[in-house]
C-alpha atoms as a PDB file:
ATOM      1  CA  UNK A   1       0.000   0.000   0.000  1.00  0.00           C
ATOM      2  CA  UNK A   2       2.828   2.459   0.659  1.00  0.00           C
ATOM      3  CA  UNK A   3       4.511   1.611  -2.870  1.00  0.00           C
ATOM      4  CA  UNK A   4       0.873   2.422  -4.245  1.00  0.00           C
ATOM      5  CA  UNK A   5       1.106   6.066  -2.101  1.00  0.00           C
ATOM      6  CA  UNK A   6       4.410   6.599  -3.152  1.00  0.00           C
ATOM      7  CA  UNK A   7       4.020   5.870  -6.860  1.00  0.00           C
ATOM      8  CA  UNK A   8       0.990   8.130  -7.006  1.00  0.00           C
ATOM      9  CA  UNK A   9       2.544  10.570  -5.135  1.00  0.00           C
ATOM     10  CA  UNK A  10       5.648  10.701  -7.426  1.00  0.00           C
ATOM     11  CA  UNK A  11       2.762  10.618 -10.919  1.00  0.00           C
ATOM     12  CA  UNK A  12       1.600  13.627  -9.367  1.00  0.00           C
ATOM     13  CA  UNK A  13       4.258  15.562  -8.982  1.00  0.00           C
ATOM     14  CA  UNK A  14       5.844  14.444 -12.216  1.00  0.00           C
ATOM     15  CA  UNK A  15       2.577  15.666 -13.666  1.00  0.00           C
ATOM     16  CA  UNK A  16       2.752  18.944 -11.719  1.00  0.00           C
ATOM     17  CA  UNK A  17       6.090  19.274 -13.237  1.00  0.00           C
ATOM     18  CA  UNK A  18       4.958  18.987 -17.303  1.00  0.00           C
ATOM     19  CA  UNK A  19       2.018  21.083 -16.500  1.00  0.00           C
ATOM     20  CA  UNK A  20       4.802  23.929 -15.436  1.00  0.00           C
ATOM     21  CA  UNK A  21       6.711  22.911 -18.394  1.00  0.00           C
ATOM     22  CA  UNK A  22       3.990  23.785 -20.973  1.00  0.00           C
ATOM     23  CA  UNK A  23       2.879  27.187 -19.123  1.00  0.00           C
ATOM     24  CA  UNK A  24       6.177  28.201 -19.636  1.00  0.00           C
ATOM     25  CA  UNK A  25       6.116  27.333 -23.586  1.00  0.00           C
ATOM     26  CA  UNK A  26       2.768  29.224 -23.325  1.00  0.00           C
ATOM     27  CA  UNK A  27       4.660  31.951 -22.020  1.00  0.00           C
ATOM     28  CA  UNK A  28       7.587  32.025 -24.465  1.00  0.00           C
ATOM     29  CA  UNK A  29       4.549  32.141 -27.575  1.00  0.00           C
ATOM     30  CA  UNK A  30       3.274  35.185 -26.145  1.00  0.00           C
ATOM     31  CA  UNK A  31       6.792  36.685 -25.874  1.00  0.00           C
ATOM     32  CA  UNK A  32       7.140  36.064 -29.152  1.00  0.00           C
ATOM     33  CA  UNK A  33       4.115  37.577 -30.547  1.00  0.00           C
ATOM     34  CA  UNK A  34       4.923  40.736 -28.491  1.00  0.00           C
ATOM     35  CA  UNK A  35       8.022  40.760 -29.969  1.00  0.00           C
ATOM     36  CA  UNK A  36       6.252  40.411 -33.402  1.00  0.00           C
ATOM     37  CA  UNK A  37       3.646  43.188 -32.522  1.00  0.00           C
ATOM     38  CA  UNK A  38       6.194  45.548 -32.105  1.00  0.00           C
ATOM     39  CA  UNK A  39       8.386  44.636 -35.013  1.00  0.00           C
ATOM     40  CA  UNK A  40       5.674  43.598 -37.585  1.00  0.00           C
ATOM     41  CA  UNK A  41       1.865  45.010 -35.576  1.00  0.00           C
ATOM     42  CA  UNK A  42       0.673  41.872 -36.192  1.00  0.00           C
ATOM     43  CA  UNK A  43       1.207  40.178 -32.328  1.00  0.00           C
ATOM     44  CA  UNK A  44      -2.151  39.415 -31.872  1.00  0.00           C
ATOM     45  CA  UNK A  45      -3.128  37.665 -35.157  1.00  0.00           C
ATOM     46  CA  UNK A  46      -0.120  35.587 -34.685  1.00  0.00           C
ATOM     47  CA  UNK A  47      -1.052  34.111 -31.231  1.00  0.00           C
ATOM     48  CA  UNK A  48      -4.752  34.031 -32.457  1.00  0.00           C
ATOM     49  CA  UNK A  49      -3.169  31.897 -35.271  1.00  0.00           C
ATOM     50  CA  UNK A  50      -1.139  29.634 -32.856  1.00  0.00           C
ATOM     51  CA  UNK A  51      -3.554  28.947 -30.143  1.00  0.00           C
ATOM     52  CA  UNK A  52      -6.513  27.618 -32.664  1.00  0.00           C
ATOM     53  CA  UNK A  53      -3.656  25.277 -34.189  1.00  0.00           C
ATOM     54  CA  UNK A  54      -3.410  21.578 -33.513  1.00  0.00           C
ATOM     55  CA  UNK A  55      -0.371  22.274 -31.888  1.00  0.00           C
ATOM     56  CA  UNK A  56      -1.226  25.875 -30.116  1.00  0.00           C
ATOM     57  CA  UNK A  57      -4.397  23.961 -28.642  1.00  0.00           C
ATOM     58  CA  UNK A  58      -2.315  20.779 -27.639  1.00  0.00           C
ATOM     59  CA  UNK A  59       0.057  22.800 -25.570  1.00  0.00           C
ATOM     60  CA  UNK A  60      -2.651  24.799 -23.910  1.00  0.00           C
ATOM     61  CA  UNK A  61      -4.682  21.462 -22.528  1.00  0.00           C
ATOM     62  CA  UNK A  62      -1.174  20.139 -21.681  1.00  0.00           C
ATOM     63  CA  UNK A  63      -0.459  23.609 -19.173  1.00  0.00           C
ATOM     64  CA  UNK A  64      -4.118  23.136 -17.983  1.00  0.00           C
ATOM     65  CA  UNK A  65      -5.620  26.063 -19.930  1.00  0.00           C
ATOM     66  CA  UNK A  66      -8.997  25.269 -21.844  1.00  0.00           C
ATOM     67  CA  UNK A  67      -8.262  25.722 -25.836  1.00  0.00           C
ATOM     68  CA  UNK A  68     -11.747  27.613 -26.261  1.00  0.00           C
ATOM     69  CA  UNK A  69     -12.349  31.023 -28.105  1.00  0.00           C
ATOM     70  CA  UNK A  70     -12.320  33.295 -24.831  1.00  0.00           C
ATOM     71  CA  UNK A  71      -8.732  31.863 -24.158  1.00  0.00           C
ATOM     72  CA  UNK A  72      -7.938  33.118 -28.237  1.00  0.00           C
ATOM     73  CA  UNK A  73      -9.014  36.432 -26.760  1.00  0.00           C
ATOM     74  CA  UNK A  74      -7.888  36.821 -23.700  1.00  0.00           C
ATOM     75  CA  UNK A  75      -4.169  35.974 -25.226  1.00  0.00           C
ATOM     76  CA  UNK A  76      -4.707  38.524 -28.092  1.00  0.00           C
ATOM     77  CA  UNK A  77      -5.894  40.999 -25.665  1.00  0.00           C
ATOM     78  CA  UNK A  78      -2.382  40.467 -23.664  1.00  0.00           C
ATOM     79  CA  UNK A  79      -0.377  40.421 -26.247  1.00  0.00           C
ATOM     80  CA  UNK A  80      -2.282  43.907 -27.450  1.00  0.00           C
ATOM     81  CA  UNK A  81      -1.011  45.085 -24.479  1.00  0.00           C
ATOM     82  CA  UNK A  82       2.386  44.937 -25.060  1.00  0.00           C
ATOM     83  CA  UNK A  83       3.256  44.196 -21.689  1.00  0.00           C
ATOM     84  CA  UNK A  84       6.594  41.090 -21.844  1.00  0.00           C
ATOM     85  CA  UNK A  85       5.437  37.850 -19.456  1.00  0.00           C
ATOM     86  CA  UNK A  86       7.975  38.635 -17.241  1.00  0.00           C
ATOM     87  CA  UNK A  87       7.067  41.987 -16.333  1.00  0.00           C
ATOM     88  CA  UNK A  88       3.295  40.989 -16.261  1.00  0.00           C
ATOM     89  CA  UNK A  89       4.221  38.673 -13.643  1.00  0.00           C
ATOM     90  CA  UNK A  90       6.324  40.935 -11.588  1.00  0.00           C
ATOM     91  CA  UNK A  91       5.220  42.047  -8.159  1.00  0.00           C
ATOM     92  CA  UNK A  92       6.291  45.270  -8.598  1.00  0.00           C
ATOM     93  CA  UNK A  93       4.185  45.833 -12.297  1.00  0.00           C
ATOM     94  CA  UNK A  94       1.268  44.420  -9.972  1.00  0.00           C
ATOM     95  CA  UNK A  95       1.386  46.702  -7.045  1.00  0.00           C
ATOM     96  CA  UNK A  96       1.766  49.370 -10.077  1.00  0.00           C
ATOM     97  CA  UNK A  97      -1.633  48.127 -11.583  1.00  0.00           C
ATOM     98  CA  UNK A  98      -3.559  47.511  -7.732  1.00  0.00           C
ATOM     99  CA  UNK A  99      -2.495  51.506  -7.228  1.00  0.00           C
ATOM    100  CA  UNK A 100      -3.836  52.563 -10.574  1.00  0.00           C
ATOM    101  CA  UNK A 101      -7.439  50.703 -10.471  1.00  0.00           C
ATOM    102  CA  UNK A 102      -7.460  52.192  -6.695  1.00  0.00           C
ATOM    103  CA  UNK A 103      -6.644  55.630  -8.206  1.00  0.00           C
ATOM    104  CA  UNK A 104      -9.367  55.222 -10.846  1.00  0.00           C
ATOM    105  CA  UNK A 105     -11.881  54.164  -8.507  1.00  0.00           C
ATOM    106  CA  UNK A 106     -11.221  57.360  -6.201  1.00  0.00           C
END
């Protein structure tokens, strides 16, 4: 019974570890189409283009994201924004966005 724990324990955490895996190629894509919104202006055509491929859509279900139309938009919407992953993700660009709704709302 404790092999049986262990094993499923270890499954899970090796599946923990792929999900991470494929966020992060999720992450490089929309790098990329930032990059080729502000070279090119045409960032959020090319993630639109990606995510409704058989490929785009296989890497979103493998990071645990739902391949549906609102996900198309919600990644063209970021990448409209022209804001890199890494800065998105940043405490400090958060506390800078949590102070600016609060400002708005005053």
């Amino acid at each position: 019974m404790a092999d049986f724990v262990d094993s499923s324990a270890f499954n899970y955490e090796q599946g923990q570890r792929a999900r991470k895996l494929f966020a992060a190629v999720v992450l490089a894509a929309l790098d990329d189409a930032i990059a080729d919104d502000k070279k090119y202006g045409n960032g959020p055509e090319q993630i639109a283009r990606w995510a409704r491929s058989r490929d785009g859509r296989e890497v979103l279900s493998c990071a645990g994201i739902d391949p549906n139309e609102r996900v198309v938009n919600g990644l063209m919407d970021f990448v409209a924004q022209g804001v890199r992953t890494s800065v998105a993700l940043s405490r400090e660009e958060s506390e800078r966005r949590n102070a600016a709704q609060q400002a708005k709302a005053a």
